[in-house]
PDB file of N, CA and C in Angstrom:
ATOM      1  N   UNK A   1      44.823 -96.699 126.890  1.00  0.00           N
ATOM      2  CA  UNK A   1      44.174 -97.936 127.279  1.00  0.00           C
ATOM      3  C   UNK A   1      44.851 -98.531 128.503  1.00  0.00           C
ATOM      4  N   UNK A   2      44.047 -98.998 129.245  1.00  0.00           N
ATOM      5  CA  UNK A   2      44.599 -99.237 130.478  1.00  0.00           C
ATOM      6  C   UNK A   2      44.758-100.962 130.482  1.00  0.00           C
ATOM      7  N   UNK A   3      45.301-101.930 131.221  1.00  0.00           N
ATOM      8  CA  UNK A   3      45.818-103.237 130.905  1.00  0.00           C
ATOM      9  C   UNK A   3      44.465-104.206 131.528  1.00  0.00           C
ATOM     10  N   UNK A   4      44.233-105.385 131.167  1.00  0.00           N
ATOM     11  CA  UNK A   4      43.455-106.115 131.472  1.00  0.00           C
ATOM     12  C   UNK A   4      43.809-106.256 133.237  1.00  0.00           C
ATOM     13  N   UNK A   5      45.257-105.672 134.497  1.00  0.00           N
ATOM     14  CA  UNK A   5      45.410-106.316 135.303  1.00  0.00           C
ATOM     15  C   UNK A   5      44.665-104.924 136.075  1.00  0.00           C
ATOM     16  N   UNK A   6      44.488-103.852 134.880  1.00  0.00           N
ATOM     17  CA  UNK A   6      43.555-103.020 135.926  1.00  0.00           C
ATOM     18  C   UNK A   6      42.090-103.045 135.983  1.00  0.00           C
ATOM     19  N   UNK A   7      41.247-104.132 135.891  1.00  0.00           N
ATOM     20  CA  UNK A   7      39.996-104.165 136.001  1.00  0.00           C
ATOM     21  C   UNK A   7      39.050-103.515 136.531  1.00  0.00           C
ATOM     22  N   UNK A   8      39.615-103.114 138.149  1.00  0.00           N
ATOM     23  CA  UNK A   8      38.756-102.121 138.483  1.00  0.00           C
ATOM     24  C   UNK A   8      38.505-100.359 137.709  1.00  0.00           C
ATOM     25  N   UNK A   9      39.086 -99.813 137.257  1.00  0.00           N
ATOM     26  CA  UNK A   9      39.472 -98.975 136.645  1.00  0.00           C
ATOM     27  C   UNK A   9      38.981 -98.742 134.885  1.00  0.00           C
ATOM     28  N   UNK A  10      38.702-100.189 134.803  1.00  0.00           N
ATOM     29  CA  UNK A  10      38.413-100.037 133.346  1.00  0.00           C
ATOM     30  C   UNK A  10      36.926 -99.860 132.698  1.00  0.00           C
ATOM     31  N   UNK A  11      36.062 -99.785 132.058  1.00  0.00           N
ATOM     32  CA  UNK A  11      34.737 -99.566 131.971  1.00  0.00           C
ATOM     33  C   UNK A  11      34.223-100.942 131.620  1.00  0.00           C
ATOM     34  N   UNK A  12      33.152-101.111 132.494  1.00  0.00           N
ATOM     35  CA  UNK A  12      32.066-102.673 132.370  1.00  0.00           C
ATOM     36  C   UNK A  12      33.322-103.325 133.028  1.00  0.00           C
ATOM     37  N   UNK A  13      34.360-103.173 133.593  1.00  0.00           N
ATOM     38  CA  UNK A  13      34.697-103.829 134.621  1.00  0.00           C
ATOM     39  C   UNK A  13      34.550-103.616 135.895  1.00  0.00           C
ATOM     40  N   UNK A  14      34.846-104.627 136.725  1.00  0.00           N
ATOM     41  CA  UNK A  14      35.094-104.141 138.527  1.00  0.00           C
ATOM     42  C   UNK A  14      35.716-105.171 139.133  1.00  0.00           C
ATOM     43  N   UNK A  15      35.863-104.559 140.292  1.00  0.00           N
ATOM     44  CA  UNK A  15      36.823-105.777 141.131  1.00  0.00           C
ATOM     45  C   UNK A  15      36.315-107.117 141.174  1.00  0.00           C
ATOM     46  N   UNK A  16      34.724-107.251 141.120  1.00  0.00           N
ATOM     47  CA  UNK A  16      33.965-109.324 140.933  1.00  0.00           C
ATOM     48  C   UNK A  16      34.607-109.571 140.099  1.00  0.00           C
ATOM     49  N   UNK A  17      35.215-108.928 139.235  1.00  0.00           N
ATOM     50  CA  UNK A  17      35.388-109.311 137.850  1.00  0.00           C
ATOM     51  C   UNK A  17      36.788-110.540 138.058  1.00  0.00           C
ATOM     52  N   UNK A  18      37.586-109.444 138.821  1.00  0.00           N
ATOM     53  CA  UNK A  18      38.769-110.337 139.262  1.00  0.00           C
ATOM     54  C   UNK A  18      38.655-111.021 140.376  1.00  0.00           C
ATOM     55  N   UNK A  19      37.897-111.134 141.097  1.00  0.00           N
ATOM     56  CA  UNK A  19      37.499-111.920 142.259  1.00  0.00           C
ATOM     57  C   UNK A  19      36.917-113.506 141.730  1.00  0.00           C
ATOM     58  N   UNK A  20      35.950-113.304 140.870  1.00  0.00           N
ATOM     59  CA  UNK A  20      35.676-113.951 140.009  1.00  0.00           C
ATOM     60  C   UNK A  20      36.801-115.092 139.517  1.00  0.00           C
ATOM     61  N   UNK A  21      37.551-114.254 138.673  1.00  0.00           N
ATOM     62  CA  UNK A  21      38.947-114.962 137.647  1.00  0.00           C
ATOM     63  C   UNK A  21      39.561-115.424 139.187  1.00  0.00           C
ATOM     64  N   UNK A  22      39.727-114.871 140.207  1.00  0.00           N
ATOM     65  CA  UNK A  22      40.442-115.202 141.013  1.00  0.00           C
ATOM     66  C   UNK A  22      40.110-116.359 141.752  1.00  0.00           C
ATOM     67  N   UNK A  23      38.698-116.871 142.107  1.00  0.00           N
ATOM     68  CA  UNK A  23      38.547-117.986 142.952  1.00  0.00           C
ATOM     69  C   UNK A  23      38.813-119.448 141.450  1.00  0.00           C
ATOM     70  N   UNK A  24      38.566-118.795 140.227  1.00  0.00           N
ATOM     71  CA  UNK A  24      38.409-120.062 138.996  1.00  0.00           C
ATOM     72  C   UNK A  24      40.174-120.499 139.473  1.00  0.00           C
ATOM     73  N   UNK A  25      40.989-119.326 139.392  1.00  0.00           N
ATOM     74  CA  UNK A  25      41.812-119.990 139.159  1.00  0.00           C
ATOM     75  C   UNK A  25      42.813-120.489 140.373  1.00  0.00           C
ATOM     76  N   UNK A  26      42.241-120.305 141.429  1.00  0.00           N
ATOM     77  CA  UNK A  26      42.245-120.671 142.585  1.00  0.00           C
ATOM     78  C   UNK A  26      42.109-122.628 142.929  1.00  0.00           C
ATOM     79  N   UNK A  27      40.689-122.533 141.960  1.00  0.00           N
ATOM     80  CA  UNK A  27      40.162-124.113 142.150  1.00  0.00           C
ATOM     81  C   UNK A  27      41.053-124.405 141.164  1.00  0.00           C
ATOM     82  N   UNK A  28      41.137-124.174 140.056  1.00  0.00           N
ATOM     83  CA  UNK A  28      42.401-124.680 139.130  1.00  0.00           C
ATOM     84  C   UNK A  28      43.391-125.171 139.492  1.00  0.00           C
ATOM     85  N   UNK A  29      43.992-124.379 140.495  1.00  0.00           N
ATOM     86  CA  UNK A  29      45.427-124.824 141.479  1.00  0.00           C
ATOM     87  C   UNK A  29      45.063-126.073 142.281  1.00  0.00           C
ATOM     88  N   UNK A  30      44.182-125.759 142.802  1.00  0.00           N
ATOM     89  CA  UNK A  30      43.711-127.014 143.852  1.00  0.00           C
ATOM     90  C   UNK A  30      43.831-128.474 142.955  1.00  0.00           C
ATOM     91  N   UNK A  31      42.656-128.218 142.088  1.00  0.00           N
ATOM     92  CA  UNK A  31      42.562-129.188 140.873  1.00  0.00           C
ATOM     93  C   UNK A  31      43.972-129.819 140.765  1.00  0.00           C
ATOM     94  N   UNK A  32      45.187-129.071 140.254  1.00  0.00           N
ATOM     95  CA  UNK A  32      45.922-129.731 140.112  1.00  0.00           C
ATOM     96  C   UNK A  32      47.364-129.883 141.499  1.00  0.00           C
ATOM     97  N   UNK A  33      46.823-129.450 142.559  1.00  0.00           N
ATOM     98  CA  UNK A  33      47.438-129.769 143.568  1.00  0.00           C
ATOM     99  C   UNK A  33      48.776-128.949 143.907  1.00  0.00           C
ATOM    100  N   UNK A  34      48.435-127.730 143.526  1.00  0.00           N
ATOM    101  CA  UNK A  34      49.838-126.304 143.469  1.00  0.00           C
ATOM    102  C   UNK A  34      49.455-125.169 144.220  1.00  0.00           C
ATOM    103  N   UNK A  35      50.436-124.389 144.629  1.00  0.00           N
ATOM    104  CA  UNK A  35      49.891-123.287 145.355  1.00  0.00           C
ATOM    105  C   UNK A  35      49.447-122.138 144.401  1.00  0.00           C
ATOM    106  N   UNK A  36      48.797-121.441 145.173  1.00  0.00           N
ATOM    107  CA  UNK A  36      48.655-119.848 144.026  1.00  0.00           C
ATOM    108  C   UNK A  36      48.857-118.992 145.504  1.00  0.00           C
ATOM    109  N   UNK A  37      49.497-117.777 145.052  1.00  0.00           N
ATOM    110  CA  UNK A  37      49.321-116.727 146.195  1.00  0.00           C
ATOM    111  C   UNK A  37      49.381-115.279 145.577  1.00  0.00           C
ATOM    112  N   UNK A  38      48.709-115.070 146.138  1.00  0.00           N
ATOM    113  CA  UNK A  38      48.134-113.682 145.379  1.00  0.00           C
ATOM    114  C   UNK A  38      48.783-112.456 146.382  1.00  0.00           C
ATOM    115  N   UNK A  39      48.334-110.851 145.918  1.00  0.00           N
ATOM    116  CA  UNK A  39      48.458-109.838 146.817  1.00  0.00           C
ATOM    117  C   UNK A  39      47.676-108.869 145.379  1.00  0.00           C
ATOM    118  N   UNK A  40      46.619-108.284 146.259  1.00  0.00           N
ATOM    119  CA  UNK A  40      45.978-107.149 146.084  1.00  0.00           C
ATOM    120  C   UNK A  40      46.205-105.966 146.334  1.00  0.00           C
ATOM    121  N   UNK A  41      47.004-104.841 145.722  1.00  0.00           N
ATOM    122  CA  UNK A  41      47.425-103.322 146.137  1.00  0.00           C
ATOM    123  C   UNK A  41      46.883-102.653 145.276  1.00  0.00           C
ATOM    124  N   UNK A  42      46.511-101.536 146.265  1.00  0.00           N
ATOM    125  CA  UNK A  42      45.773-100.332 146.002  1.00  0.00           C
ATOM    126  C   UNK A  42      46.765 -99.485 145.509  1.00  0.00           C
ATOM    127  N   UNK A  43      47.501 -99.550 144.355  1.00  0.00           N
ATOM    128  CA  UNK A  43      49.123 -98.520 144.180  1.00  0.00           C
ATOM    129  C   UNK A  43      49.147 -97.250 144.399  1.00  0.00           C
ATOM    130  N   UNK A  44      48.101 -96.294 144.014  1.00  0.00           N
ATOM    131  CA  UNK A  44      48.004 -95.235 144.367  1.00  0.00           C
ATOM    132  C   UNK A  44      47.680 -94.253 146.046  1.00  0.00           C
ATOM    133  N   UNK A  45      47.674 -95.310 146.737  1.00  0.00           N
ATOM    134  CA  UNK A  45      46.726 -94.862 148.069  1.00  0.00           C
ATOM    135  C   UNK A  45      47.443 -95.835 149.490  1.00  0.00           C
ATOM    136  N   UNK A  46      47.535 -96.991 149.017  1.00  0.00           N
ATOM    137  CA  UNK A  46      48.347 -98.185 149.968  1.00  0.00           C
ATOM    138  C   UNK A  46      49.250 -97.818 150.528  1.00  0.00           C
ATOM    139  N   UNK A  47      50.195 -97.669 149.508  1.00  0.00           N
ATOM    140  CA  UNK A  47      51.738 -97.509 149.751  1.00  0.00           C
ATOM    141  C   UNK A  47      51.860 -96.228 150.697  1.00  0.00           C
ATOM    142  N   UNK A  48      51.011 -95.414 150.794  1.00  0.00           N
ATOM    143  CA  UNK A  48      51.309 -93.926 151.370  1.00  0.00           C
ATOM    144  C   UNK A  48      50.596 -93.749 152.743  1.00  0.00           C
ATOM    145  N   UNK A  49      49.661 -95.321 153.091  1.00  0.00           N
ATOM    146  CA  UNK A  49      49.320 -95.353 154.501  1.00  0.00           C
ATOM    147  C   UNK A  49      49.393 -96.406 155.309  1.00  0.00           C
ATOM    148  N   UNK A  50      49.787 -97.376 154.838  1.00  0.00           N
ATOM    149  CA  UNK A  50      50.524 -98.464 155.503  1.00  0.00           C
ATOM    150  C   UNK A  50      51.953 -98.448 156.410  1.00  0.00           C
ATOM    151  N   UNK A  51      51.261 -99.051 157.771  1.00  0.00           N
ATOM    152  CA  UNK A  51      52.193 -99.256 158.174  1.00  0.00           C
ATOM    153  C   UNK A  51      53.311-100.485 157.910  1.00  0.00           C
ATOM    154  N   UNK A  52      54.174 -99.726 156.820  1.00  0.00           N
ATOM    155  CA  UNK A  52      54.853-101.186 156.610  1.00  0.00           C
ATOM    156  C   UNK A  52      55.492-101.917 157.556  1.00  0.00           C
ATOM    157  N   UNK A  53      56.256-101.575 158.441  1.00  0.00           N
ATOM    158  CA  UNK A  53      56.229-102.674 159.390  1.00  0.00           C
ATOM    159  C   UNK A  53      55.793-103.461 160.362  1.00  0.00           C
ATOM    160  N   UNK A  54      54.491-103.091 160.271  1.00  0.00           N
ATOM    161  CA  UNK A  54      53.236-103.845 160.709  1.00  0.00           C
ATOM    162  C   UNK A  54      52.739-105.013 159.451  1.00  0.00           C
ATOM    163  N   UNK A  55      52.825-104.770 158.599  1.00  0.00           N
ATOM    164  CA  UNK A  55      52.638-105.560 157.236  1.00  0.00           C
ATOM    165  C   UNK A  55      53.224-106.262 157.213  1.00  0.00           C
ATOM    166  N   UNK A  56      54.953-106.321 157.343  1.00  0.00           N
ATOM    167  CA  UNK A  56      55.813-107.489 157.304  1.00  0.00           C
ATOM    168  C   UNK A  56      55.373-108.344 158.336  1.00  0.00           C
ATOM    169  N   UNK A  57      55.213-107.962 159.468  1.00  0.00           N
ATOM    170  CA  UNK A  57      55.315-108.862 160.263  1.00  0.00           C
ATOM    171  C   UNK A  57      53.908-109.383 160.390  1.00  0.00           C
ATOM    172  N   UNK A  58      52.530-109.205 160.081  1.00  0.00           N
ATOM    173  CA  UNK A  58      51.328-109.131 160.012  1.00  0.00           C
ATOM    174  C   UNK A  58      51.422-110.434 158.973  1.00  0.00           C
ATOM    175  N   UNK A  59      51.724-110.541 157.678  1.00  0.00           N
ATOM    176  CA  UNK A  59      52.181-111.293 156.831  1.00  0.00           C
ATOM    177  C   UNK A  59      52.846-112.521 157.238  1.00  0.00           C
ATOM    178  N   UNK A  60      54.089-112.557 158.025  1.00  0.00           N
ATOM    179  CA  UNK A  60      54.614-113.614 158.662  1.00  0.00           C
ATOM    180  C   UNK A  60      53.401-114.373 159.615  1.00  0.00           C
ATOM    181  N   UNK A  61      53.007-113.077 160.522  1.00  0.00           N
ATOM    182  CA  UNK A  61      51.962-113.442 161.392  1.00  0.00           C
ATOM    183  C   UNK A  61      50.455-114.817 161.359  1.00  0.00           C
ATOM    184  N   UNK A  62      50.326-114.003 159.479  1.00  0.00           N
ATOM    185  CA  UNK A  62      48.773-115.115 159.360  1.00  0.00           C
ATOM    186  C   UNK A  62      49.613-116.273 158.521  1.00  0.00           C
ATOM    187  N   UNK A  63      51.158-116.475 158.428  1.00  0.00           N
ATOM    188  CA  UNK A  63      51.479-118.048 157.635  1.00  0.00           C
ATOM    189  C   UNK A  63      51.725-118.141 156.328  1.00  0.00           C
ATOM    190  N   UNK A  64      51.856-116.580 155.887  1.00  0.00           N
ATOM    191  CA  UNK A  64      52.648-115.980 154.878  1.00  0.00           C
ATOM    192  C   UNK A  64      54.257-116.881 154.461  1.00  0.00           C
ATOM    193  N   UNK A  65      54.243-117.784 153.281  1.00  0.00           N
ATOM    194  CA  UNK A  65      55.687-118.115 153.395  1.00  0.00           C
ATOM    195  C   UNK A  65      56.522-117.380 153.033  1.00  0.00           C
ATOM    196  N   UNK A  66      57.989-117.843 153.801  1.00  0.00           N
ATOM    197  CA  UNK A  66      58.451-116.801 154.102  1.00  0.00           C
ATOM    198  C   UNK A  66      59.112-116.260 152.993  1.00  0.00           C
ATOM    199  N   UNK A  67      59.125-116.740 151.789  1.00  0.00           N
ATOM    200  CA  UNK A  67      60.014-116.060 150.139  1.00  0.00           C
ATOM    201  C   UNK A  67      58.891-114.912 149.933  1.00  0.00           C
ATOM    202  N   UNK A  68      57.691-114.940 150.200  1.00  0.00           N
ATOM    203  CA  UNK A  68      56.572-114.331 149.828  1.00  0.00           C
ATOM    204  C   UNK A  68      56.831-112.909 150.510  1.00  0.00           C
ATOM    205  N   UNK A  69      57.355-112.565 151.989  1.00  0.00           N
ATOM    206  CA  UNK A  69      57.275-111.675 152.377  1.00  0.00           C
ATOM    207  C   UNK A  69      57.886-110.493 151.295  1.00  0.00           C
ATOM    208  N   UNK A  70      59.471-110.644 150.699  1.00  0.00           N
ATOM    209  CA  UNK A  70      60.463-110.022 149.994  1.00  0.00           C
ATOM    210  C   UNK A  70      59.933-109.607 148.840  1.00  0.00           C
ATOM    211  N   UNK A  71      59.091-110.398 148.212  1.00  0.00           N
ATOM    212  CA  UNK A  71      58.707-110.528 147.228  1.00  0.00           C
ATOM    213  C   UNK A  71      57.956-108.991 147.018  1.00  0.00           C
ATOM    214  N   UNK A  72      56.972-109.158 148.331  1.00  0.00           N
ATOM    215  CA  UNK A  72      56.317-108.100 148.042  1.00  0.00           C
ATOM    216  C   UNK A  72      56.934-106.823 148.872  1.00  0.00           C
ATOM    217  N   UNK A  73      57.625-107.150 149.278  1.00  0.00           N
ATOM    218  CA  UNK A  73      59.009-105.683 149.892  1.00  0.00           C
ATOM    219  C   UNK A  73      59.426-105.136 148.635  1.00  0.00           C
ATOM    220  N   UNK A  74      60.207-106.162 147.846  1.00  0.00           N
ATOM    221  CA  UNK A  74      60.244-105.581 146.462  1.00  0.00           C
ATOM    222  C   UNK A  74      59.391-105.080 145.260  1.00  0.00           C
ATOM    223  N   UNK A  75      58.234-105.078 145.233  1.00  0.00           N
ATOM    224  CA  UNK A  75      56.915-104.560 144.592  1.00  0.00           C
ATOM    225  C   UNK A  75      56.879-103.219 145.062  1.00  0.00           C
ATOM    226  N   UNK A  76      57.127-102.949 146.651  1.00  0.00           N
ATOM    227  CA  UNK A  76      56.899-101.635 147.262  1.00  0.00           C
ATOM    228  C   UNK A  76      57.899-101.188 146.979  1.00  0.00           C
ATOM    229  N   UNK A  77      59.178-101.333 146.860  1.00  0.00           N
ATOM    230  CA  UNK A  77      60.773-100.143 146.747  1.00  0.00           C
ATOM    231  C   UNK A  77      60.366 -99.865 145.381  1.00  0.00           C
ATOM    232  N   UNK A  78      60.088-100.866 144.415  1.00  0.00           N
ATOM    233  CA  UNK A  78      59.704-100.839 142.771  1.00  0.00           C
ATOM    234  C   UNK A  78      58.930 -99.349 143.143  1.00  0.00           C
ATOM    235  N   UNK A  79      57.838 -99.610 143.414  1.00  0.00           N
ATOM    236  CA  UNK A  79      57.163 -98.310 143.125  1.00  0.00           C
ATOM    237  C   UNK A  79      56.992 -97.246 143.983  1.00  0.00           C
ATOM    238  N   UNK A  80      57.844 -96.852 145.180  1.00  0.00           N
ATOM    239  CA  UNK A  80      58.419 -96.234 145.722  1.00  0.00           C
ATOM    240  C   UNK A  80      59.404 -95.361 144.862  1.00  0.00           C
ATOM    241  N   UNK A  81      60.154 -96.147 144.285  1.00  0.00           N
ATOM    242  CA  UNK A  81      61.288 -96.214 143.698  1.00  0.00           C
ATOM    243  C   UNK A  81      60.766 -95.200 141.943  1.00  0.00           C
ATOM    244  N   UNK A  82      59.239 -95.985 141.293  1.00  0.00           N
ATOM    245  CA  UNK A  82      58.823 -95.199 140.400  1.00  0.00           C
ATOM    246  C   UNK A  82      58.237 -93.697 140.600  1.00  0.00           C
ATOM    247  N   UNK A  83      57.837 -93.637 141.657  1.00  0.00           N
ATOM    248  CA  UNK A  83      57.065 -92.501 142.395  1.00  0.00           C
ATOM    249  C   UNK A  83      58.475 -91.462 142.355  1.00  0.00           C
ATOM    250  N   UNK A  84      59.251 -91.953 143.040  1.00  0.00           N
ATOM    251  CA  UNK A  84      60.695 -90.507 142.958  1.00  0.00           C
ATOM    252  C   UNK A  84      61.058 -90.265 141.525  1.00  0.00           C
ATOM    253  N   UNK A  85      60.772 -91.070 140.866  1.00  0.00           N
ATOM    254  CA  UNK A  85      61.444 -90.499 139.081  1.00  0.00           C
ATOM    255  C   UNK A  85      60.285 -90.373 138.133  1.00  0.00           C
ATOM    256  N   UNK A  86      58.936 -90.676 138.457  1.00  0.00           N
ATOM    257  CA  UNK A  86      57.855 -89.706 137.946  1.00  0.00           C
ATOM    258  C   UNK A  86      57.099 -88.583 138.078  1.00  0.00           C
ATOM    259  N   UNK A  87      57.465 -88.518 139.807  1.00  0.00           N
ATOM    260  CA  UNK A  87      56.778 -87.470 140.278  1.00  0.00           C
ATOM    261  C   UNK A  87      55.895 -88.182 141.477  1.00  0.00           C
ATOM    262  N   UNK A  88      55.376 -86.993 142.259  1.00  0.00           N
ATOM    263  CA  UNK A  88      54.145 -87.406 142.889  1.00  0.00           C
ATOM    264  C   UNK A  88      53.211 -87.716 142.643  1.00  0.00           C
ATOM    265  N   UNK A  89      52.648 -87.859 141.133  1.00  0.00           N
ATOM    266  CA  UNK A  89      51.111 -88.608 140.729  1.00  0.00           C
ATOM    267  C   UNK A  89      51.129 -89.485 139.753  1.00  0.00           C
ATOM    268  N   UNK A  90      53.045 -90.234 140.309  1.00  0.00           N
ATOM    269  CA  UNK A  90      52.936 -91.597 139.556  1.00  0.00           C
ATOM    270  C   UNK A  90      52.799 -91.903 138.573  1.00  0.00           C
ATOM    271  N   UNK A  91      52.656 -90.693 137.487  1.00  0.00           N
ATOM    272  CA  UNK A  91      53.210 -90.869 136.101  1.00  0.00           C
ATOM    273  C   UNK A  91      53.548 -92.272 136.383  1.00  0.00           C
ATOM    274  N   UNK A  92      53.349 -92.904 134.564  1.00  0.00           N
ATOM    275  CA  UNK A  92      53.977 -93.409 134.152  1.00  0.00           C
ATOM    276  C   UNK A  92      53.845 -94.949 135.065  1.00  0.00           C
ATOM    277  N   UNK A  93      53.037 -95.522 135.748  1.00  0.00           N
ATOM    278  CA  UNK A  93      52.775 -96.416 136.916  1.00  0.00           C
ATOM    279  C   UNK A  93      52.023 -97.350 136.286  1.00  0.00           C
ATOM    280  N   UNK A  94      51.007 -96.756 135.769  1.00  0.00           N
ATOM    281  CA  UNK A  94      49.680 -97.251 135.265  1.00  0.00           C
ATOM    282  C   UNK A  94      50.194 -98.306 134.072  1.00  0.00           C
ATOM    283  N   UNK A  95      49.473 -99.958 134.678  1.00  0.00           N
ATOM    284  CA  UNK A  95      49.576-100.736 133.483  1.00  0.00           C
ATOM    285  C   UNK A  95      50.883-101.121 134.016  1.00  0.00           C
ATOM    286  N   UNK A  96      52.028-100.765 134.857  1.00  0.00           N
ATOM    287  CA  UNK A  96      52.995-101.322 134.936  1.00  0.00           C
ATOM    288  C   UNK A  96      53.391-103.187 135.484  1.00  0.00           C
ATOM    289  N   UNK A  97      53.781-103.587 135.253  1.00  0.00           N
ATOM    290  CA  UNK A  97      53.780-105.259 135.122  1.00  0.00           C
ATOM    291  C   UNK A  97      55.103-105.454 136.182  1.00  0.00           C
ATOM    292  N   UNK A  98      55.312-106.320 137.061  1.00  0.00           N
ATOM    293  CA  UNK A  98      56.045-106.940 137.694  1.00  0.00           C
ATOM    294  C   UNK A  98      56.714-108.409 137.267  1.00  0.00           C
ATOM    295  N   UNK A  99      57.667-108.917 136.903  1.00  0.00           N
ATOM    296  CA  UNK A  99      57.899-110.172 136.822  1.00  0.00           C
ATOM    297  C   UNK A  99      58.460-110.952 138.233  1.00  0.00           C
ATOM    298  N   UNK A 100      57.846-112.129 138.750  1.00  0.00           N
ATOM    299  CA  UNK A 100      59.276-112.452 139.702  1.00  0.00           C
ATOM    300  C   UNK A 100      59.743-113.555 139.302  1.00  0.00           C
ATOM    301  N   UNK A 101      60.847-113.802 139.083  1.00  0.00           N
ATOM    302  CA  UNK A 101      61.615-114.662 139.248  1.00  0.00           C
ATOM    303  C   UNK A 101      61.877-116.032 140.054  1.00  0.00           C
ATOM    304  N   UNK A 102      62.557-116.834 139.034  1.00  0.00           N
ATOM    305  CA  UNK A 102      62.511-118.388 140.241  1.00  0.00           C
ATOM    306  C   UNK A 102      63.231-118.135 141.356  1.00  0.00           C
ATOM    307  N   UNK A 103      64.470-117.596 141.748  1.00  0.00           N
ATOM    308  CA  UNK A 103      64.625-117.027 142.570  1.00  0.00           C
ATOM    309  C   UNK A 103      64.081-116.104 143.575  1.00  0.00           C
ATOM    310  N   UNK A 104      62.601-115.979 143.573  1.00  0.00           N
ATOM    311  CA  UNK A 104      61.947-114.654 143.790  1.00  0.00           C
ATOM    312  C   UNK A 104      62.402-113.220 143.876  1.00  0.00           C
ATOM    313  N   UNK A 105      63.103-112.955 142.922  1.00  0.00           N
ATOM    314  CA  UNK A 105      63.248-111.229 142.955  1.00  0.00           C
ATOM    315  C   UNK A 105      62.433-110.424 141.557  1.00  0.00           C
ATOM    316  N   UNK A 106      61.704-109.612 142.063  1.00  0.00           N
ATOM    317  CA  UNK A 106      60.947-109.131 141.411  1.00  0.00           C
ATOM    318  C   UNK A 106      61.773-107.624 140.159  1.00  0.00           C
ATOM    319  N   UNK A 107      61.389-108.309 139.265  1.00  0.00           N
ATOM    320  CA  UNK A 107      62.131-106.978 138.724  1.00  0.00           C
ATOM    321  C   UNK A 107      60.782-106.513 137.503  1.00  0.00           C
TER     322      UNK A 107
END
């Protein structure tokens, strides 16, 4: 079974699905006057054609704050990092969960 954060992937789901959940809880934030910031990765396919250092700075570029950049530097070594000790087809990836921290470090 695959996790509710993989929607696209799952059956009678798709990406509106989270686009959807995503603008509700978007106005939610507003509603109560907080930020939300999101990032959408393609895990299987992203990571292996991005120019990441076009990304960092692309990120800074459109007003990205700046704890946000690391944040997601660390999402990519994470599964960089899972990719060398599962193999090349990412074993073991699927369904995997990120926490970050008040500090922002993602573990």
């Amino acid at each position: 079974l695959l996790p509710e954060s993989q929607c696209g992937f799952r059956r009678h789901r798709g990406t509106t699905d989270v686009i959807l959940a995503t603008r509700q809880l978007k106005k939610n934030c507003q509603e109560m006057r907080t930020h939300i910031y999101t990032t959408f990765l393609e895990l299987m396919k992203a990571f292996d054609t991005v120019n990441r250092g076009g990304l960092w700075k692309d990120m800074q570029k459109f007003g990205c704050p700046e704890r946000f950049t690391p944040m997601v530097r660390q999402l990519h070594d994470l599964f960089i990092y899972l990719e060398f000790i599962f193999g090349k087809h990412r074993q073991g990836t699927d369904g995997m969960m990120a926490r970050v921290t008040d500090s922002g470090t993602v573990t």
